[in-house]
C-alpha atoms as a PDB file:
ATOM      1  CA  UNK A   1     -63.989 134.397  44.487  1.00  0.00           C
ATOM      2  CA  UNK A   2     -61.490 136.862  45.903  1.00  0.00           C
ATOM      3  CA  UNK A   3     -62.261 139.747  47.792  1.00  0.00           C
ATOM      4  CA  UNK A   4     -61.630 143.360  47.250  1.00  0.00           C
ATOM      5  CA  UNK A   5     -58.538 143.090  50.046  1.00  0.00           C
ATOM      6  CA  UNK A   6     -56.793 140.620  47.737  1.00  0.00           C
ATOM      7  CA  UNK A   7     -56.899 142.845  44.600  1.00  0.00           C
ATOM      8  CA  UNK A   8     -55.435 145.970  46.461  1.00  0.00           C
ATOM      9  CA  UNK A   9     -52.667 143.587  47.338  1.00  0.00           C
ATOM     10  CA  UNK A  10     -51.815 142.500  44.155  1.00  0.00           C
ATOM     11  CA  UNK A  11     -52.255 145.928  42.836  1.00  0.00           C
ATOM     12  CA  UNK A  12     -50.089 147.549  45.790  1.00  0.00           C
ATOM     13  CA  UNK A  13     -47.096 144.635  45.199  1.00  0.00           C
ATOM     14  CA  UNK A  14     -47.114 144.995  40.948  1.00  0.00           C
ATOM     15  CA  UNK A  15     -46.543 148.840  41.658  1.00  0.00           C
ATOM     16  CA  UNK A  16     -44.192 149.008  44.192  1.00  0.00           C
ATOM     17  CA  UNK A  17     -42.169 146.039  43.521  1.00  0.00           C
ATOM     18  CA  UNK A  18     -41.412 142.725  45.478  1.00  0.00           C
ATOM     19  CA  UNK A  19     -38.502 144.299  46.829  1.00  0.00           C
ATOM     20  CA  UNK A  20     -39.780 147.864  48.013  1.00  0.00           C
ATOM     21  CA  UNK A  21     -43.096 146.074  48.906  1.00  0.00           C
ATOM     22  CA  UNK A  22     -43.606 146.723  52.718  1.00  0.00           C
ATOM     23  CA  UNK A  23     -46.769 143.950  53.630  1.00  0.00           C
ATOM     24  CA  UNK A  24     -46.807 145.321  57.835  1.00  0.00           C
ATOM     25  CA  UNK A  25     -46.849 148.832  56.451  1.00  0.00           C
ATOM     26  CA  UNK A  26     -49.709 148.209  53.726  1.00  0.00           C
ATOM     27  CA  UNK A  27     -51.520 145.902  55.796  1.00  0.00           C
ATOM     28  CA  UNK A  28     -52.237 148.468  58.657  1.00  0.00           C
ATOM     29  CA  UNK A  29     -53.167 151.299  55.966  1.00  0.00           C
ATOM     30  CA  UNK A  30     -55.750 148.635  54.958  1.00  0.00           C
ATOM     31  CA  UNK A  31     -56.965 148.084  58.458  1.00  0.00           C
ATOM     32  CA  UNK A  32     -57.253 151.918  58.609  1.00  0.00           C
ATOM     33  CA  UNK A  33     -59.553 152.648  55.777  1.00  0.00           C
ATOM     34  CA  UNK A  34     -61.549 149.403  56.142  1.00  0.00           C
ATOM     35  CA  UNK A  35     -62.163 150.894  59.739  1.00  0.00           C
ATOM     36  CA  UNK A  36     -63.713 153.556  58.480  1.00  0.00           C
ATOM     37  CA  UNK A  37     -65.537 152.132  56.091  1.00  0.00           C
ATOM     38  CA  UNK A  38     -66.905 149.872  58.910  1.00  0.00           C
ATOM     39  CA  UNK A  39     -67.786 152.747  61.618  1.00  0.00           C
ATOM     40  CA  UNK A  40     -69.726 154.828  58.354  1.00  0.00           C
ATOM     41  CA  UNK A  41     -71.722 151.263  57.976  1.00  0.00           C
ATOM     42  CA  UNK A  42     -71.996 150.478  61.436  1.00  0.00           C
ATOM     43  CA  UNK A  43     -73.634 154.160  61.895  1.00  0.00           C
ATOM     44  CA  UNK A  44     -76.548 153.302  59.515  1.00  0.00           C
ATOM     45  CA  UNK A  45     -77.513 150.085  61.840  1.00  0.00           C
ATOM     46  CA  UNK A  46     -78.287 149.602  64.953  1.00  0.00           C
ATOM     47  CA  UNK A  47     -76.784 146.213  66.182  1.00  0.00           C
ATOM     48  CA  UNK A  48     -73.958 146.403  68.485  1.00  0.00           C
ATOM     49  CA  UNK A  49     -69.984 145.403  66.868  1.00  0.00           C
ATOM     50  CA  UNK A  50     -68.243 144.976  69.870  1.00  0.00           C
ATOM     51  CA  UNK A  51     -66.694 141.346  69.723  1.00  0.00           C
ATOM     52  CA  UNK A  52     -67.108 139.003  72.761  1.00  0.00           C
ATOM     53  CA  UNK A  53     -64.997 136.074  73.434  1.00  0.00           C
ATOM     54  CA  UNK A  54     -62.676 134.149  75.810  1.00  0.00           C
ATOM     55  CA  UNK A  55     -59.951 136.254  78.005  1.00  0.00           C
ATOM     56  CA  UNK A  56     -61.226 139.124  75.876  1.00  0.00           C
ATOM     57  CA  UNK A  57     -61.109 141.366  79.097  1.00  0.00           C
ATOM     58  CA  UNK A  58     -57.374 141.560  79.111  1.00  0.00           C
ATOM     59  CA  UNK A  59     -57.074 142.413  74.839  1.00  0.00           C
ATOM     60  CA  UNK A  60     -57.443 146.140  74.120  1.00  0.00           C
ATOM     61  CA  UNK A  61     -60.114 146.425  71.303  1.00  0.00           C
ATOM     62  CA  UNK A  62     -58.482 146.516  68.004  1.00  0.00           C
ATOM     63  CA  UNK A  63     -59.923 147.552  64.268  1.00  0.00           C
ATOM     64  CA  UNK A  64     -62.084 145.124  61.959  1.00  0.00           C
ATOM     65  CA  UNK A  65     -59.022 142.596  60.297  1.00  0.00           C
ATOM     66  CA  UNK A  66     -58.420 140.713  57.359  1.00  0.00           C
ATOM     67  CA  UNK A  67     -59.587 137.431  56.134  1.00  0.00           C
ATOM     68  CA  UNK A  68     -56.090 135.347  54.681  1.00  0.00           C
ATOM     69  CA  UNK A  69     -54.428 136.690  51.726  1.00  0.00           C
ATOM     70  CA  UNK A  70     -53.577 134.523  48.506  1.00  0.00           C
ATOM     71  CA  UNK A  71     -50.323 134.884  47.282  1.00  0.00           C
ATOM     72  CA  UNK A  72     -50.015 137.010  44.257  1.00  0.00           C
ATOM     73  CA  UNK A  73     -48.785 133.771  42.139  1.00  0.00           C
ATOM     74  CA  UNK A  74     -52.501 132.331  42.887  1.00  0.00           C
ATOM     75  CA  UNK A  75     -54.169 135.933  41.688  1.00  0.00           C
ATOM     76  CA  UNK A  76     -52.395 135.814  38.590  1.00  0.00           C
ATOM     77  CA  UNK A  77     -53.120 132.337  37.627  1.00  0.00           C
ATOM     78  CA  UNK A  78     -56.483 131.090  38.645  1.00  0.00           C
ATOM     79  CA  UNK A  79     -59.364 131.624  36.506  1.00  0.00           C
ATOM     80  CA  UNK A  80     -62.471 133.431  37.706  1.00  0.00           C
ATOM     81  CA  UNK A  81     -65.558 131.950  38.481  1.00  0.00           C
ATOM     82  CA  UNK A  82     -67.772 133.104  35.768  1.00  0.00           C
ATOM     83  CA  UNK A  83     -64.820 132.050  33.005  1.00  0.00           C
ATOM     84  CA  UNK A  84     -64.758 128.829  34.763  1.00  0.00           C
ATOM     85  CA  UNK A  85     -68.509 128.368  34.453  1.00  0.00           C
ATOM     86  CA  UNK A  86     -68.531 129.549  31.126  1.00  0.00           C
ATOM     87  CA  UNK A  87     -65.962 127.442  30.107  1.00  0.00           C
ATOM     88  CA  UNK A  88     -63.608 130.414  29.086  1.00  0.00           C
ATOM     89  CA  UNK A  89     -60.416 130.907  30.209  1.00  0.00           C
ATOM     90  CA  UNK A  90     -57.968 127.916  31.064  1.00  0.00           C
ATOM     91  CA  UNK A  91     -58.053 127.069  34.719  1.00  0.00           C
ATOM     92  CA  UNK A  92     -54.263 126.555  35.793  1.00  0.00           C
ATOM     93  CA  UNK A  93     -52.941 122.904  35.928  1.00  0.00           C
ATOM     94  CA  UNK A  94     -49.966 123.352  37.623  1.00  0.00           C
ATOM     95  CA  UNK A  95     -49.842 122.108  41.386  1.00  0.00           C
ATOM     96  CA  UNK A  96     -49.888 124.941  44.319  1.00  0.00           C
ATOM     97  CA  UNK A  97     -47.188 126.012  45.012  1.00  0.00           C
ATOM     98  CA  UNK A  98     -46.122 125.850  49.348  1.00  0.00           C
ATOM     99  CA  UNK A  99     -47.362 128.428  51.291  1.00  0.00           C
ATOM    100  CA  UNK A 100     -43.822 130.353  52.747  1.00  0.00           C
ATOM    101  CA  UNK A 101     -43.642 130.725  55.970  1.00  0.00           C
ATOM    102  CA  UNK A 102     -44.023 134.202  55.825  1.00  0.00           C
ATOM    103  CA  UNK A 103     -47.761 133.713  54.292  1.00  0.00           C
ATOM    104  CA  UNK A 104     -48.054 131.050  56.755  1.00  0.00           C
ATOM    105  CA  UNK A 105     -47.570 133.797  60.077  1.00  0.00           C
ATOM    106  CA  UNK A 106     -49.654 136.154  58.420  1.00  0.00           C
ATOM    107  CA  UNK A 107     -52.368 133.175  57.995  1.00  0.00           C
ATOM    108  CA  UNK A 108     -52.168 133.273  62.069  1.00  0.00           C
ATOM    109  CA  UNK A 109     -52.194 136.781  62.100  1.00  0.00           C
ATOM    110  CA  UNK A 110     -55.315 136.664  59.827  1.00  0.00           C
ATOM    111  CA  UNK A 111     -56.530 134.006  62.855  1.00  0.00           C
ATOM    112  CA  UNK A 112     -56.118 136.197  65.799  1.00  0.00           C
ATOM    113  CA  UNK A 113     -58.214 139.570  63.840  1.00  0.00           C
ATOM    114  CA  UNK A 114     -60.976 137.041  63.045  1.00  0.00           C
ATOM    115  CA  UNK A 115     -61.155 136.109  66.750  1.00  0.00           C
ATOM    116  CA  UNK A 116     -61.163 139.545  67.852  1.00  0.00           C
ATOM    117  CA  UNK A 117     -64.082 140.584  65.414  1.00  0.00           C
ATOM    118  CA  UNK A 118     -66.179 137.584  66.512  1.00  0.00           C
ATOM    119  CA  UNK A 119     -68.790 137.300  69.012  1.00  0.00           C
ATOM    120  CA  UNK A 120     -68.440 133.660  69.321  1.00  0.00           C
ATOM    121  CA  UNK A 121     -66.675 132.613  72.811  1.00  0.00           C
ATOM    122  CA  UNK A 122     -64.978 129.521  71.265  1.00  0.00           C
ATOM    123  CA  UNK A 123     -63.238 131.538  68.724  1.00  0.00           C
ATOM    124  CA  UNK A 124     -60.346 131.459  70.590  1.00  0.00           C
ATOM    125  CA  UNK A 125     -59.505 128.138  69.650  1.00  0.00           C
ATOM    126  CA  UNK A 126     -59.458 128.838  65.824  1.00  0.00           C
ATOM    127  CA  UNK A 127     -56.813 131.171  67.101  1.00  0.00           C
ATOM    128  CA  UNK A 128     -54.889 128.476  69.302  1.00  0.00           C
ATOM    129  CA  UNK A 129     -55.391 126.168  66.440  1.00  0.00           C
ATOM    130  CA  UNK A 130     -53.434 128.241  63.640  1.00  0.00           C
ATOM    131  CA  UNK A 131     -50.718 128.535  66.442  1.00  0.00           C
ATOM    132  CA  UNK A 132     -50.222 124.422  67.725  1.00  0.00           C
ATOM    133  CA  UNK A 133     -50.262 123.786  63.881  1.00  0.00           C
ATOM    134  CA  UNK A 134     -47.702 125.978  62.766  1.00  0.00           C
ATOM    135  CA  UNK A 135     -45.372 125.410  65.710  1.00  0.00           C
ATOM    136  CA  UNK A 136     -46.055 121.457  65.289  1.00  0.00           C
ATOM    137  CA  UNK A 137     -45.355 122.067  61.371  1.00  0.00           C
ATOM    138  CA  UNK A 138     -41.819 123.428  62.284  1.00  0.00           C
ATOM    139  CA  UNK A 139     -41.104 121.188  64.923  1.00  0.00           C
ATOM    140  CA  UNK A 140     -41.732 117.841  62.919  1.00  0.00           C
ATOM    141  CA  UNK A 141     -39.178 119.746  60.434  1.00  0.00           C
ATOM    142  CA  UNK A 142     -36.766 120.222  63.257  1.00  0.00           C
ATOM    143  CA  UNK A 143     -37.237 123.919  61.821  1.00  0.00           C
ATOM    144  CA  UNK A 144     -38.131 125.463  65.009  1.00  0.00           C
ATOM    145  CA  UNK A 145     -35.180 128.158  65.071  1.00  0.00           C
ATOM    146  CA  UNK A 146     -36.148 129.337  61.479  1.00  0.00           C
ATOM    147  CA  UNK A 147     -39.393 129.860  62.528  1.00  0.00           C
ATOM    148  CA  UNK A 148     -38.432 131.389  65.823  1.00  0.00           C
ATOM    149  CA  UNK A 149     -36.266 134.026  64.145  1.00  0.00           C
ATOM    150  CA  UNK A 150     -38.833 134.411  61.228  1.00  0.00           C
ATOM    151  CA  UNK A 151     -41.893 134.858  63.324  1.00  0.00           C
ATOM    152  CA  UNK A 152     -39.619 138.014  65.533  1.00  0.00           C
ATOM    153  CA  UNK A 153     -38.935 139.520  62.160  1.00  0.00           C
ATOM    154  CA  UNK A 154     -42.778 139.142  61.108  1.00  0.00           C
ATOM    155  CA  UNK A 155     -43.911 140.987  64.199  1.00  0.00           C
ATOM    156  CA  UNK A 156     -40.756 144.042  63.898  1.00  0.00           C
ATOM    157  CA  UNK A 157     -39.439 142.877  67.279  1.00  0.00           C
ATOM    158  CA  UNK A 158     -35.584 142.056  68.854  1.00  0.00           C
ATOM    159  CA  UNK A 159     -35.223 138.389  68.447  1.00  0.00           C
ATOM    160  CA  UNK A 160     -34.371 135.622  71.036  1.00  0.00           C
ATOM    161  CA  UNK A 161     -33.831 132.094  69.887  1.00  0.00           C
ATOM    162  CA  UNK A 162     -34.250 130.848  73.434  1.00  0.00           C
ATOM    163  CA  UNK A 163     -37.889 131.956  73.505  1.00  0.00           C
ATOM    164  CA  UNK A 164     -40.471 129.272  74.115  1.00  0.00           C
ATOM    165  CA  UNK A 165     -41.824 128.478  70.069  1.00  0.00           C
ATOM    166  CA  UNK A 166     -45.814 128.627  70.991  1.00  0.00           C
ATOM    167  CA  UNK A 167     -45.311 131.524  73.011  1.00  0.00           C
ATOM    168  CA  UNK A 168     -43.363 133.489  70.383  1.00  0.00           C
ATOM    169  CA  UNK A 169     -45.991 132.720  67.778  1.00  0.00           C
ATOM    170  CA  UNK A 170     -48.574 133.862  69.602  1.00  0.00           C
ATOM    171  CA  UNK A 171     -46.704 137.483  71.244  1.00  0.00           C
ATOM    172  CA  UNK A 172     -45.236 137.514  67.337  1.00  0.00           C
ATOM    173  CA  UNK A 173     -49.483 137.574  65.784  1.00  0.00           C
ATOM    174  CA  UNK A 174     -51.263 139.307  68.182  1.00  0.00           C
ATOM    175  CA  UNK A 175     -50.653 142.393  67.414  1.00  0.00           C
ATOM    176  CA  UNK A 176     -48.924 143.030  70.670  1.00  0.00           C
ATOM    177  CA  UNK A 177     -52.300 143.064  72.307  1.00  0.00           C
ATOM    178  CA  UNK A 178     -52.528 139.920  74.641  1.00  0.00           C
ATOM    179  CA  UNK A 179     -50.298 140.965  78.215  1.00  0.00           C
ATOM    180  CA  UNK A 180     -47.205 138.518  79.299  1.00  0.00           C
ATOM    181  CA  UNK A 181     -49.308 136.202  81.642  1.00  0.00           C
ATOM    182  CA  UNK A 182     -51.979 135.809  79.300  1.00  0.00           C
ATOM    183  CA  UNK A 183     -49.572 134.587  76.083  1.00  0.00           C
ATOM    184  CA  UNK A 184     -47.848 131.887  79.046  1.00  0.00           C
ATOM    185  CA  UNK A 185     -50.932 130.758  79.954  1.00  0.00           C
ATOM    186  CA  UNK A 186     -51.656 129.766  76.609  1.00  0.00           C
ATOM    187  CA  UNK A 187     -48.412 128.768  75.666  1.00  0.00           C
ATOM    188  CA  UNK A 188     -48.947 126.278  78.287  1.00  0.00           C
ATOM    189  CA  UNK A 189     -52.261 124.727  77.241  1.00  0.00           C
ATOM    190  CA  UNK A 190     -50.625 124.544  74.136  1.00  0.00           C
ATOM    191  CA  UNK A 191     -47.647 122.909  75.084  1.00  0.00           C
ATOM    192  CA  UNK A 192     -49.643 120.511  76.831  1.00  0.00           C
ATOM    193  CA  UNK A 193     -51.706 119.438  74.162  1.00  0.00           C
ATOM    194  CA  UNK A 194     -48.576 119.271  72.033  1.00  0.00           C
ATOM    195  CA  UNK A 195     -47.552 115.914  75.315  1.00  0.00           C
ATOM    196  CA  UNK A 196     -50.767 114.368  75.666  1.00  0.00           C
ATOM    197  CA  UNK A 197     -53.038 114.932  72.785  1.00  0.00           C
ATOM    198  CA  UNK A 198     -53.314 112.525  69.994  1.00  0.00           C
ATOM    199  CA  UNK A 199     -55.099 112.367  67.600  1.00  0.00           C
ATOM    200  CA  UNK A 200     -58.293 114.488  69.264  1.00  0.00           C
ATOM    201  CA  UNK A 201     -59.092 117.714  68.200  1.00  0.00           C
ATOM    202  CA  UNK A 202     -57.215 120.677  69.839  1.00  0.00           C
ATOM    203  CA  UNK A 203     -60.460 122.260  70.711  1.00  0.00           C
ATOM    204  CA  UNK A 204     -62.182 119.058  72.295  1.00  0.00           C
ATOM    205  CA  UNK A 205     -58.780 118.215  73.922  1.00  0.00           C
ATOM    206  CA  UNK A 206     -58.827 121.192  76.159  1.00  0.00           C
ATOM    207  CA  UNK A 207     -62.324 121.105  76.536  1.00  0.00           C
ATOM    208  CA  UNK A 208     -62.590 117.999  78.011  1.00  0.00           C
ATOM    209  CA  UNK A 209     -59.944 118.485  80.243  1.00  0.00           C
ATOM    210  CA  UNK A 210     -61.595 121.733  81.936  1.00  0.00           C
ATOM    211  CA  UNK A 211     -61.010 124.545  79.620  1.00  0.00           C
ATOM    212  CA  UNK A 212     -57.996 127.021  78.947  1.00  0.00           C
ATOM    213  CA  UNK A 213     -57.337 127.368  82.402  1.00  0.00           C
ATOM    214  CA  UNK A 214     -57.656 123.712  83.839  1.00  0.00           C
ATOM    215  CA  UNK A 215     -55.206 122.979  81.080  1.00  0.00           C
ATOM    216  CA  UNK A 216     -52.654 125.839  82.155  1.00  0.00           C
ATOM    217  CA  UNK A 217     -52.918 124.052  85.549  1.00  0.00           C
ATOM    218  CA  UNK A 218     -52.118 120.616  84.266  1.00  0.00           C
ATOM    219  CA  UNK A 219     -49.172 121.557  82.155  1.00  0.00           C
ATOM    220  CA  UNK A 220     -47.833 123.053  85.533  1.00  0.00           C
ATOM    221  CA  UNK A 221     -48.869 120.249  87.949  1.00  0.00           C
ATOM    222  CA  UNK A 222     -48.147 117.145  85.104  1.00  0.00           C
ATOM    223  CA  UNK A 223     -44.918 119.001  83.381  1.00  0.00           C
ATOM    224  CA  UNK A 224     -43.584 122.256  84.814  1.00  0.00           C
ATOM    225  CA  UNK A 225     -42.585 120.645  88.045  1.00  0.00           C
ATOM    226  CA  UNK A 226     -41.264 117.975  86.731  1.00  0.00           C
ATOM    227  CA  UNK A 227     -38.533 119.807  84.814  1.00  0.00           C
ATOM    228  CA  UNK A 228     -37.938 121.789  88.088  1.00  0.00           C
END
């Protein structure tokens, strides 16, 4: 079932065209009026919405965000539910089509505003996740430059192809709201992980190695000087 985001993106792409289509542009007016939608709701109860989670402290607080997006191909194609259950409607029987990388940034994106709008401390790994797999993705490709230059152009800013790949994912999908040290300090778990870990879970690998910060440590102690 899709939600009501993913039909005002269809909507917004058949009327402006793929080419004239601006996704940043339409994405934040989104964010906008689902804000305040969200503050008129959030007035009727009496709960608190103020997300908690790991290095929060350092993040300025940021709007309600999006769940992922389907591509427009999937919209058009796939059969709804009810027609489905009915037995109405002919479900499509042609094989998904790749996510581009574009979709696949914006996926991350979509990782970092669920993080934020979470209370759950351990969120932050979802987040870390989305980034060590896309980065990994590229790198088993020997695509790392395309996605270097891809992910600059997804986030609007000057690009440098001798940027470190996990920390240019995660300035590029943060919506510029995680400071300098913070995004090394998790490059550096992550490129840790991406030396030692096998076939563990990315969240139970830094776990059991002390956390974010014990991790940051290692990659310094076990790699940084080493390359010094």
């Amino acid at each position: 079932m899709y939600t009501g985001r993913t039909k005002k993106y269809a909507e917004a792409l058949c009327r402006e065209g793929r080419e004239n289509f601006d996704y940043r542009k339409w994405l934040r007016q989104v964010k906008e009026e689902e804000a305040r939608e969200k503050r008129i709701a959030s007035s009727n109860s009496h709960g608190p919405t103020t997300p908690e989670a790991n290095d929060v402290a350092k993040v300025a607080q940021i709007p309600n965000a999006p769940r992922s997006l389907p591509q427009v191909a999937e919209v058009n194609n796939l059969p709804t539910s009810r027609n489905a259950e009915a037995g109405t409607g002919s479900p499509n029987t042609e094989p998904p089509k790749k996510k581009r990388l574009g979709q696949r940034l914006a996926d991350v994106s979509n990782a970092w505003d669920e993080f934020r709008e979470t209370r759950d401390r351990d969120a932050v790994y979802e987040y870390l996740r989305a980034v060590f797999s896309i980065v990994q993705r590229y790198r088993w490709k020997d695509r790392t430059k395309r996605l270097i230059r891809r992910a600059f152009k997804f986030a609007g800013l000057p690009i440098d192809m001798n940027a470190e790949p996990f920390a240019v994912v995660i300035q590029c999908t943060c919506d510029q709201q995680l400071d300098r040290k913070t995004v090394s300090k998790w490059s550096r778990v992550l490129r840790y992980a991406a030396q030692f870990k096998k076939r563990t879970p990315l969240k139970t690998f830094i776990k059991n190695r002390g956390g974010i910060n014990a991790c940051a440590t290692l990659y310094a102690e076990r790699i940084g000087r080493s390359k010094r």
